[in-house]
C-alpha atoms as a PDB file:
ATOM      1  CA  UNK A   1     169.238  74.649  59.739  1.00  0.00           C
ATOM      2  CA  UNK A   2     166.444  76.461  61.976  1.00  0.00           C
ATOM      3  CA  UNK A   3     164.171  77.235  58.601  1.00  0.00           C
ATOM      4  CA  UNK A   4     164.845  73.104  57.940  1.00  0.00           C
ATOM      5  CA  UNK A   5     163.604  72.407  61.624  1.00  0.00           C
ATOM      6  CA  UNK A   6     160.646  74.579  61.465  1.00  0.00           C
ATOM      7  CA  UNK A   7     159.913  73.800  57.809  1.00  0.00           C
ATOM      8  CA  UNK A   8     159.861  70.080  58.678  1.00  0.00           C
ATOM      9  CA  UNK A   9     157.565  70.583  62.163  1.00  0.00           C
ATOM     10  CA  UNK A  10     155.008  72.366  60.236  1.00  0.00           C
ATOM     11  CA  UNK A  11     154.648  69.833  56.854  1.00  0.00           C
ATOM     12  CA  UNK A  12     153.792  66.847  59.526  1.00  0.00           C
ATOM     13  CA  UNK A  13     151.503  69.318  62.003  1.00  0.00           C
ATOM     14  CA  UNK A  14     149.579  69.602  58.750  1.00  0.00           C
ATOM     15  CA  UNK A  15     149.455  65.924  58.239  1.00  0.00           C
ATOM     16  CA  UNK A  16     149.836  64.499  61.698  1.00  0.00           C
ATOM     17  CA  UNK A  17     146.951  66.334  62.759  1.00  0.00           C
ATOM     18  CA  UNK A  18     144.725  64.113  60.950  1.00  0.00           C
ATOM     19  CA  UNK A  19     146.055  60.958  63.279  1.00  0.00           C
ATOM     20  CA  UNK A  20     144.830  62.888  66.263  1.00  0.00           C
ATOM     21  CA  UNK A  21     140.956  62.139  66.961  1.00  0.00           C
ATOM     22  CA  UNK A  22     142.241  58.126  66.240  1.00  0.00           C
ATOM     23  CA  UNK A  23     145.410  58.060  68.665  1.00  0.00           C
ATOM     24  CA  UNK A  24     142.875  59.837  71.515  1.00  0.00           C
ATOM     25  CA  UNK A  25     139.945  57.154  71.120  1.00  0.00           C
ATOM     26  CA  UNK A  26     142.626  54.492  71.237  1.00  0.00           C
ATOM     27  CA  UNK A  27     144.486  55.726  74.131  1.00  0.00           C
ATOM     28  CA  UNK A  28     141.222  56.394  75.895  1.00  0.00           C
ATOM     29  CA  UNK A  29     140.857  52.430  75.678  1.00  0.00           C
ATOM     30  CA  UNK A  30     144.043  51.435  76.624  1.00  0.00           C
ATOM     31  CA  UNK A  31     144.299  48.581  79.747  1.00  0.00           C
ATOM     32  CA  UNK A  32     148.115  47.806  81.445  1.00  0.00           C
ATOM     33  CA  UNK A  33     150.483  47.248  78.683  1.00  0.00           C
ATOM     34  CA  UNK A  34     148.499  48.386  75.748  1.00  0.00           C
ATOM     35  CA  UNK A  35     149.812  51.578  75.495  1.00  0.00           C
ATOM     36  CA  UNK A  36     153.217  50.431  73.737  1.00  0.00           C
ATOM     37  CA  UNK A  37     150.934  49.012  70.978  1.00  0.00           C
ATOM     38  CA  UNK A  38     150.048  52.303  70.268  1.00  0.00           C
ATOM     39  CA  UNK A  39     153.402  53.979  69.770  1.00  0.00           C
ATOM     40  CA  UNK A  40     154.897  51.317  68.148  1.00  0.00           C
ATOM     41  CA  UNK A  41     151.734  51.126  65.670  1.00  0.00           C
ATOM     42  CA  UNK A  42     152.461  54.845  64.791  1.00  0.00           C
ATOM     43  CA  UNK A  43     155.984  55.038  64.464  1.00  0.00           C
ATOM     44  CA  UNK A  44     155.805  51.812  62.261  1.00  0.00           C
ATOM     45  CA  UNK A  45     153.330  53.084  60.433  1.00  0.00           C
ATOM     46  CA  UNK A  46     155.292  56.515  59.750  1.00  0.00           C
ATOM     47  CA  UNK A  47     158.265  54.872  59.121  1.00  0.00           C
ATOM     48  CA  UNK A  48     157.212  52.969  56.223  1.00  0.00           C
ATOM     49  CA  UNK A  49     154.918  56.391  54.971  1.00  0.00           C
ATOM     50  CA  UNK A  50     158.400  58.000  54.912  1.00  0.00           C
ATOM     51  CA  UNK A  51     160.694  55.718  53.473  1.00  0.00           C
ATOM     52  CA  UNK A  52     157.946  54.941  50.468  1.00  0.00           C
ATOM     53  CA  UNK A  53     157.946  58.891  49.959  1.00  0.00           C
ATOM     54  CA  UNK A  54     161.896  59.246  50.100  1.00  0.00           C
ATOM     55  CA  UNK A  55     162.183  56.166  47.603  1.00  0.00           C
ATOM     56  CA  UNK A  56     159.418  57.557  45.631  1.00  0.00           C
ATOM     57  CA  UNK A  57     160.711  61.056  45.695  1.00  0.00           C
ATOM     58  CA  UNK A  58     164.162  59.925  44.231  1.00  0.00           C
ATOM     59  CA  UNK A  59     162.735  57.749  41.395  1.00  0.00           C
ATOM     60  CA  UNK A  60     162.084  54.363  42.663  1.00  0.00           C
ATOM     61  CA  UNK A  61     158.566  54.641  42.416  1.00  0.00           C
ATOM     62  CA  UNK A  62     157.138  52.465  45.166  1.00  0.00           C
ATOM     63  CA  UNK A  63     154.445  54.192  45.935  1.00  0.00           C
ATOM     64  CA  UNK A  64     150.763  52.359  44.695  1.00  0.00           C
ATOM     65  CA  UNK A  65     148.820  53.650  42.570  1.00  0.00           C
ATOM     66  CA  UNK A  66     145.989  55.985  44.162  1.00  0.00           C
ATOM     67  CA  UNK A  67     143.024  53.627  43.609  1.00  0.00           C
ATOM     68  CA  UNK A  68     144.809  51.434  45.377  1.00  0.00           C
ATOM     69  CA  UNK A  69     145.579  53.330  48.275  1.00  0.00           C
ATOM     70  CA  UNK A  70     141.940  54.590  48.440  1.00  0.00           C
ATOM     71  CA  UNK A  71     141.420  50.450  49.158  1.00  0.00           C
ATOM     72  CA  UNK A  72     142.987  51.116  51.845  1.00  0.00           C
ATOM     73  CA  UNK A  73     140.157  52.956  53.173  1.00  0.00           C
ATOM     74  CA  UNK A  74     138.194  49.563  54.098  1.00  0.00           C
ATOM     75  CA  UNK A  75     140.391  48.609  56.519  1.00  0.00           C
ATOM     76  CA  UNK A  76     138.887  51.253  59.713  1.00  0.00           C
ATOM     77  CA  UNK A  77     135.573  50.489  57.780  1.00  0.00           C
ATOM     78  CA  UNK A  78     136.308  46.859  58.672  1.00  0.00           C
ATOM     79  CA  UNK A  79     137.320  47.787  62.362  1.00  0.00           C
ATOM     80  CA  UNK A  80     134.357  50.102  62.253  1.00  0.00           C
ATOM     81  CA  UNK A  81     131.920  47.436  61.668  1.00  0.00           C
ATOM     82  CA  UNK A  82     133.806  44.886  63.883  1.00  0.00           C
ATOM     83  CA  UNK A  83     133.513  47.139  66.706  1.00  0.00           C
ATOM     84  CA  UNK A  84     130.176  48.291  66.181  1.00  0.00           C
ATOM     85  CA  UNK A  85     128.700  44.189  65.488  1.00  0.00           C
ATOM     86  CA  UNK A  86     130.805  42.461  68.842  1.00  0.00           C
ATOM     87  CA  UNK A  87     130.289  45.605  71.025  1.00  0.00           C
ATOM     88  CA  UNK A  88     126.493  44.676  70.347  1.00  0.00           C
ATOM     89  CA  UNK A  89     126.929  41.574  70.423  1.00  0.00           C
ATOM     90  CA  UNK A  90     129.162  41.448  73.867  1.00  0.00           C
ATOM     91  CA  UNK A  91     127.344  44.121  76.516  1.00  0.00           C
ATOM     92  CA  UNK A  92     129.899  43.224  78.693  1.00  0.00           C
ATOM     93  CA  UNK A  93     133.032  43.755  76.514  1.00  0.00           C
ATOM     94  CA  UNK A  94     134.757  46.305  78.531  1.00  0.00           C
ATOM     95  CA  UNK A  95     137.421  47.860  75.749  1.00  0.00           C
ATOM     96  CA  UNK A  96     137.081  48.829  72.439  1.00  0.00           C
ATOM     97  CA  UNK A  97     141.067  47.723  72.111  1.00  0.00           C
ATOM     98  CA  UNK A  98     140.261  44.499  73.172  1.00  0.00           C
ATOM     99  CA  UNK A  99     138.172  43.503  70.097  1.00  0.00           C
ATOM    100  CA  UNK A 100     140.951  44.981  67.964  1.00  0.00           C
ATOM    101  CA  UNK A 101     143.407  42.952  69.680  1.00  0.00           C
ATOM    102  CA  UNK A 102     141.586  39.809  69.354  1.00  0.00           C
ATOM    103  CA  UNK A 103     141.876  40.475  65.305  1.00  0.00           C
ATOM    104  CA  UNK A 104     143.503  38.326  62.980  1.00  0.00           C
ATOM    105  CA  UNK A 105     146.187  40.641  62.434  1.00  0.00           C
ATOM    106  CA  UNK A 106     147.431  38.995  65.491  1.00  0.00           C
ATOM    107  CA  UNK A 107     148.690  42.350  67.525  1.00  0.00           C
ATOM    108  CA  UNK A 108     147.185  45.666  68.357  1.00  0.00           C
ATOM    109  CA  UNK A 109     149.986  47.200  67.131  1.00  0.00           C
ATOM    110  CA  UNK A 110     149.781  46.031  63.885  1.00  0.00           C
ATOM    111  CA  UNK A 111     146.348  46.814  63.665  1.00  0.00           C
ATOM    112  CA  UNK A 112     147.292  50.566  64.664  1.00  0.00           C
ATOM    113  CA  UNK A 113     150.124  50.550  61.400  1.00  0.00           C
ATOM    114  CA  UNK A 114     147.533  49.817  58.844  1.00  0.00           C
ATOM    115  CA  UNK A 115     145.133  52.826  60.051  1.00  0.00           C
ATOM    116  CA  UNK A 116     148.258  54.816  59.902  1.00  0.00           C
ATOM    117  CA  UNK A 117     148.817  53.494  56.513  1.00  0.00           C
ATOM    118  CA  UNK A 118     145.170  53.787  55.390  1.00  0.00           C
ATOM    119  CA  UNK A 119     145.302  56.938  55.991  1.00  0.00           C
ATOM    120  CA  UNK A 120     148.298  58.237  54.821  1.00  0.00           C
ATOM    121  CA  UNK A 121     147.103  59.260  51.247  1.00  0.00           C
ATOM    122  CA  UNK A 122     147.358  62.836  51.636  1.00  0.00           C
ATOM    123  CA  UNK A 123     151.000  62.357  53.568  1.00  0.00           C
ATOM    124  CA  UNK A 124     152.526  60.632  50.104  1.00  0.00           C
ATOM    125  CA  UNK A 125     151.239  63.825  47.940  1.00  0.00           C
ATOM    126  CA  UNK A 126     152.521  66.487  50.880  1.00  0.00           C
ATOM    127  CA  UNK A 127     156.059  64.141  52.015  1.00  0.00           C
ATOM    128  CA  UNK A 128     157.177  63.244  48.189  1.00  0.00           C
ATOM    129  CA  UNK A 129     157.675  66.861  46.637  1.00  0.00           C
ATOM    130  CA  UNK A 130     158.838  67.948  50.448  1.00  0.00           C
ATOM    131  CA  UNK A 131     161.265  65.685  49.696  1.00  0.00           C
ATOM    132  CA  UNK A 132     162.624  66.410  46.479  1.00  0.00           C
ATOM    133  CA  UNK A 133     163.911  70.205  47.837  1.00  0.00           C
ATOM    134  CA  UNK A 134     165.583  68.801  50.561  1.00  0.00           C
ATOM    135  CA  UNK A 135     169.455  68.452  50.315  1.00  0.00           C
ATOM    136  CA  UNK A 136     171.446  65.309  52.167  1.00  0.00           C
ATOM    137  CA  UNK A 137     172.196  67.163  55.007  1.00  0.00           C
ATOM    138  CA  UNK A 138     168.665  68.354  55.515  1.00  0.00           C
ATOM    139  CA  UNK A 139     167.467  64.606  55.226  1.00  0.00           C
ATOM    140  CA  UNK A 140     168.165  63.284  57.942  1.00  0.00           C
ATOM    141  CA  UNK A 141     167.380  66.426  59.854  1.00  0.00           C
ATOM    142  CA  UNK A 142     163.962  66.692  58.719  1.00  0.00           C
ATOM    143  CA  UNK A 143     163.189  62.498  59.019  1.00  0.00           C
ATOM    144  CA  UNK A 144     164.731  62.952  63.116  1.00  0.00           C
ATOM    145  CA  UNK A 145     162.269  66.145  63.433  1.00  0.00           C
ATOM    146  CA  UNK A 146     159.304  63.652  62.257  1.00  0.00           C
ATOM    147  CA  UNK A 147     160.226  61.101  64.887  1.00  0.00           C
ATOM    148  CA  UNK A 148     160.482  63.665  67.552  1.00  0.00           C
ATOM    149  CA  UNK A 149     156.954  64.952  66.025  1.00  0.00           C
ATOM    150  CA  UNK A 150     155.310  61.512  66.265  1.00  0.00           C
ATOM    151  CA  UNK A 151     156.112  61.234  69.904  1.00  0.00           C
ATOM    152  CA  UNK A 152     154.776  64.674  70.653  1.00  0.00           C
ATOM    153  CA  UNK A 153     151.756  63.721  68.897  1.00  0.00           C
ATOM    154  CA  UNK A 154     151.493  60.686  70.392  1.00  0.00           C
ATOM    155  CA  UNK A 155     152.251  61.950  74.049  1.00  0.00           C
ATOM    156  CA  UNK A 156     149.307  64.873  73.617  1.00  0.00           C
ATOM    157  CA  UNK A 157     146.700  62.969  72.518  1.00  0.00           C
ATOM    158  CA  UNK A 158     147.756  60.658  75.192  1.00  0.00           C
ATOM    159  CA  UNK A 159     147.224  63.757  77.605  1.00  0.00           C
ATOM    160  CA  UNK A 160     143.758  64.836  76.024  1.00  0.00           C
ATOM    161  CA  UNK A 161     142.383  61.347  76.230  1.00  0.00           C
ATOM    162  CA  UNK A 162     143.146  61.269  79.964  1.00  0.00           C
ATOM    163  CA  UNK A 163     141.589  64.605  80.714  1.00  0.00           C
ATOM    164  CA  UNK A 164     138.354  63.361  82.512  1.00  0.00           C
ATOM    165  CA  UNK A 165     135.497  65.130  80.506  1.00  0.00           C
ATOM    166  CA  UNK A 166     137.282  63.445  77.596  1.00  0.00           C
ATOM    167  CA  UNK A 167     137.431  59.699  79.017  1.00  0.00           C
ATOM    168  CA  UNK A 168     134.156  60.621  80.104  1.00  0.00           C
ATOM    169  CA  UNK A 169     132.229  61.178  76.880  1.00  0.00           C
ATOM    170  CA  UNK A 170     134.129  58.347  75.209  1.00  0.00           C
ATOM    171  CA  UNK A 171     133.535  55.714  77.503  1.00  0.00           C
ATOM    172  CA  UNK A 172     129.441  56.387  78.044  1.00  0.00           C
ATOM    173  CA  UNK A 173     128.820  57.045  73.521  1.00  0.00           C
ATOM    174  CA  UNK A 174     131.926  54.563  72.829  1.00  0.00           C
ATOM    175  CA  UNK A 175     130.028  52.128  71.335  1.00  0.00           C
ATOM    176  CA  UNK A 176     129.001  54.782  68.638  1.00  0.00           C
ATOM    177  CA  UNK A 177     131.538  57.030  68.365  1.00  0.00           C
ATOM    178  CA  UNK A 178     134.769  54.539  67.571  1.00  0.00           C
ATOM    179  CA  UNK A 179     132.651  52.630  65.005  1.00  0.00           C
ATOM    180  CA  UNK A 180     131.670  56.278  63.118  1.00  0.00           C
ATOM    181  CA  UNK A 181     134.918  57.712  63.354  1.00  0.00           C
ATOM    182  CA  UNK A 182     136.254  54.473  61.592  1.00  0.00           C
ATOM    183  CA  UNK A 183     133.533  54.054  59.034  1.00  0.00           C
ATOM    184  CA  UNK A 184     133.560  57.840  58.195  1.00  0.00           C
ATOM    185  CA  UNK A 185     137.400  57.993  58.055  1.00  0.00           C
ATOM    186  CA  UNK A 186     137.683  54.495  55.608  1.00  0.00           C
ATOM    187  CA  UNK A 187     134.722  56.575  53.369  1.00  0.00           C
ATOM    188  CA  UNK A 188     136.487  59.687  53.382  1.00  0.00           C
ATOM    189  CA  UNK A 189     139.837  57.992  52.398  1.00  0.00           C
ATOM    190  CA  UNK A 190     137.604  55.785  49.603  1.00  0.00           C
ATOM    191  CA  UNK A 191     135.947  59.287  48.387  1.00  0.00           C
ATOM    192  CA  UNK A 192     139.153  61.952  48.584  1.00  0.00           C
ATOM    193  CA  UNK A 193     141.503  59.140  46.557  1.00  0.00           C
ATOM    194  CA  UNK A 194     138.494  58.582  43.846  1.00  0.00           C
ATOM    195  CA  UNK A 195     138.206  54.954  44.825  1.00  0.00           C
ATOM    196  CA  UNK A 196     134.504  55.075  44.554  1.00  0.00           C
ATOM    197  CA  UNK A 197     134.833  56.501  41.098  1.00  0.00           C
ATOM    198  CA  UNK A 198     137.116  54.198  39.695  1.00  0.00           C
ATOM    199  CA  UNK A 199     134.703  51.466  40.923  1.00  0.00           C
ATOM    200  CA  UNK A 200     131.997  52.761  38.572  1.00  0.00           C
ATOM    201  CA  UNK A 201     133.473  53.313  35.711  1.00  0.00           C
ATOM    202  CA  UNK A 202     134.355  49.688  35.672  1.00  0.00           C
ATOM    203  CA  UNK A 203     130.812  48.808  36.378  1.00  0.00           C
END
């Protein structure tokens, strides 16, 4: 069962890592009662990653086709350019969450599932054959070691965005780092699922 524990804490290091720079510029945003928006964001967001990859894994194929998911790519650039547009446009807008609150997807925390989501292409290619070795004992193990994972990913890049140099830096370039991370995160998702060339060749 150890081997199953530390099998299953290093398959989401390697792709929770990914979440990290995101969950740090959003918790170095958050205002009083904000920060459950965040968790609950994430853990819905990995939630539905995992049960798509254990349907998909066991031959209900669910999961979308990778064009699609590489669609999924626009939605940070969207949040990217919405940022980057009203924080011009608003000197005296105060939090970057605050314009992604105000979105039409209604709640912060739903804007927080879809970037989970949108970038959870390389999660379905790692989580589906990860799951196909696994036994039904080991199941449930390995989905409980992914929940404890997503709080302790959660909770440390909770601690690095409060370190002070951190908060710093993000606070006085804000305005240009959020919207960059977001546009170059929806291009890389767009680019490493081939979106861009499947575009073309229908052109």
């Amino acid at each position: 069962m150890i081997p199953t524990i530390l099998t299953a804490i290093a398959v989401y290091i390697a792709t929770g890592i990914d979440y990290l720079i995101i969950l740090i510029l959003l918790f170095s945003q958050i205002k009083k009662g904000q920060m459950k928006h965040i968790w609950i964001g994430q853990y819905l967001g990995t939630v539905i990653i995992l049960s798509v990859s254990f349907l998909a894994a066991y031959g209900v194929n669910l999961i979308p086709q990778q064009w699609i998911v590489g669609l999924l790519g626009l939605i940070p650039i969207y949040l990217g350019v919405r940022i980057w547009i009203q924080g011009e446009e608003d000197a005296d807008e105060s939090n970057i969450l605050s314009i992604l609150s105000s979105d039409r997807f209604n709640h912060l925390y739903l804007t927080v599932t879809f970037i989970v989501l949108a970038s959870s292409a390389d999660d379905f290619s790692i989580y589906i054959p990860y799951f196909t070795t696994l036994n039904a004992i080991e199941i449930p193990v390995v989905i409980l070691v992914f929940l404890i994972m997503v709080g302790v990913l959660c909770y440390v890049s909770y601690r690095l965005a409060s370190v002070n140099y951190v908060s710093e830096k993000i606070e006085k370039y804000e305005r240009w780092i959020v919207p960059i991370v977001f546009i170059g995160l929806g291009l890389y998702i767009m680019y490493a699922n081939g979106t861009f060339n499947t575009v073309i060749s229908f052109l």
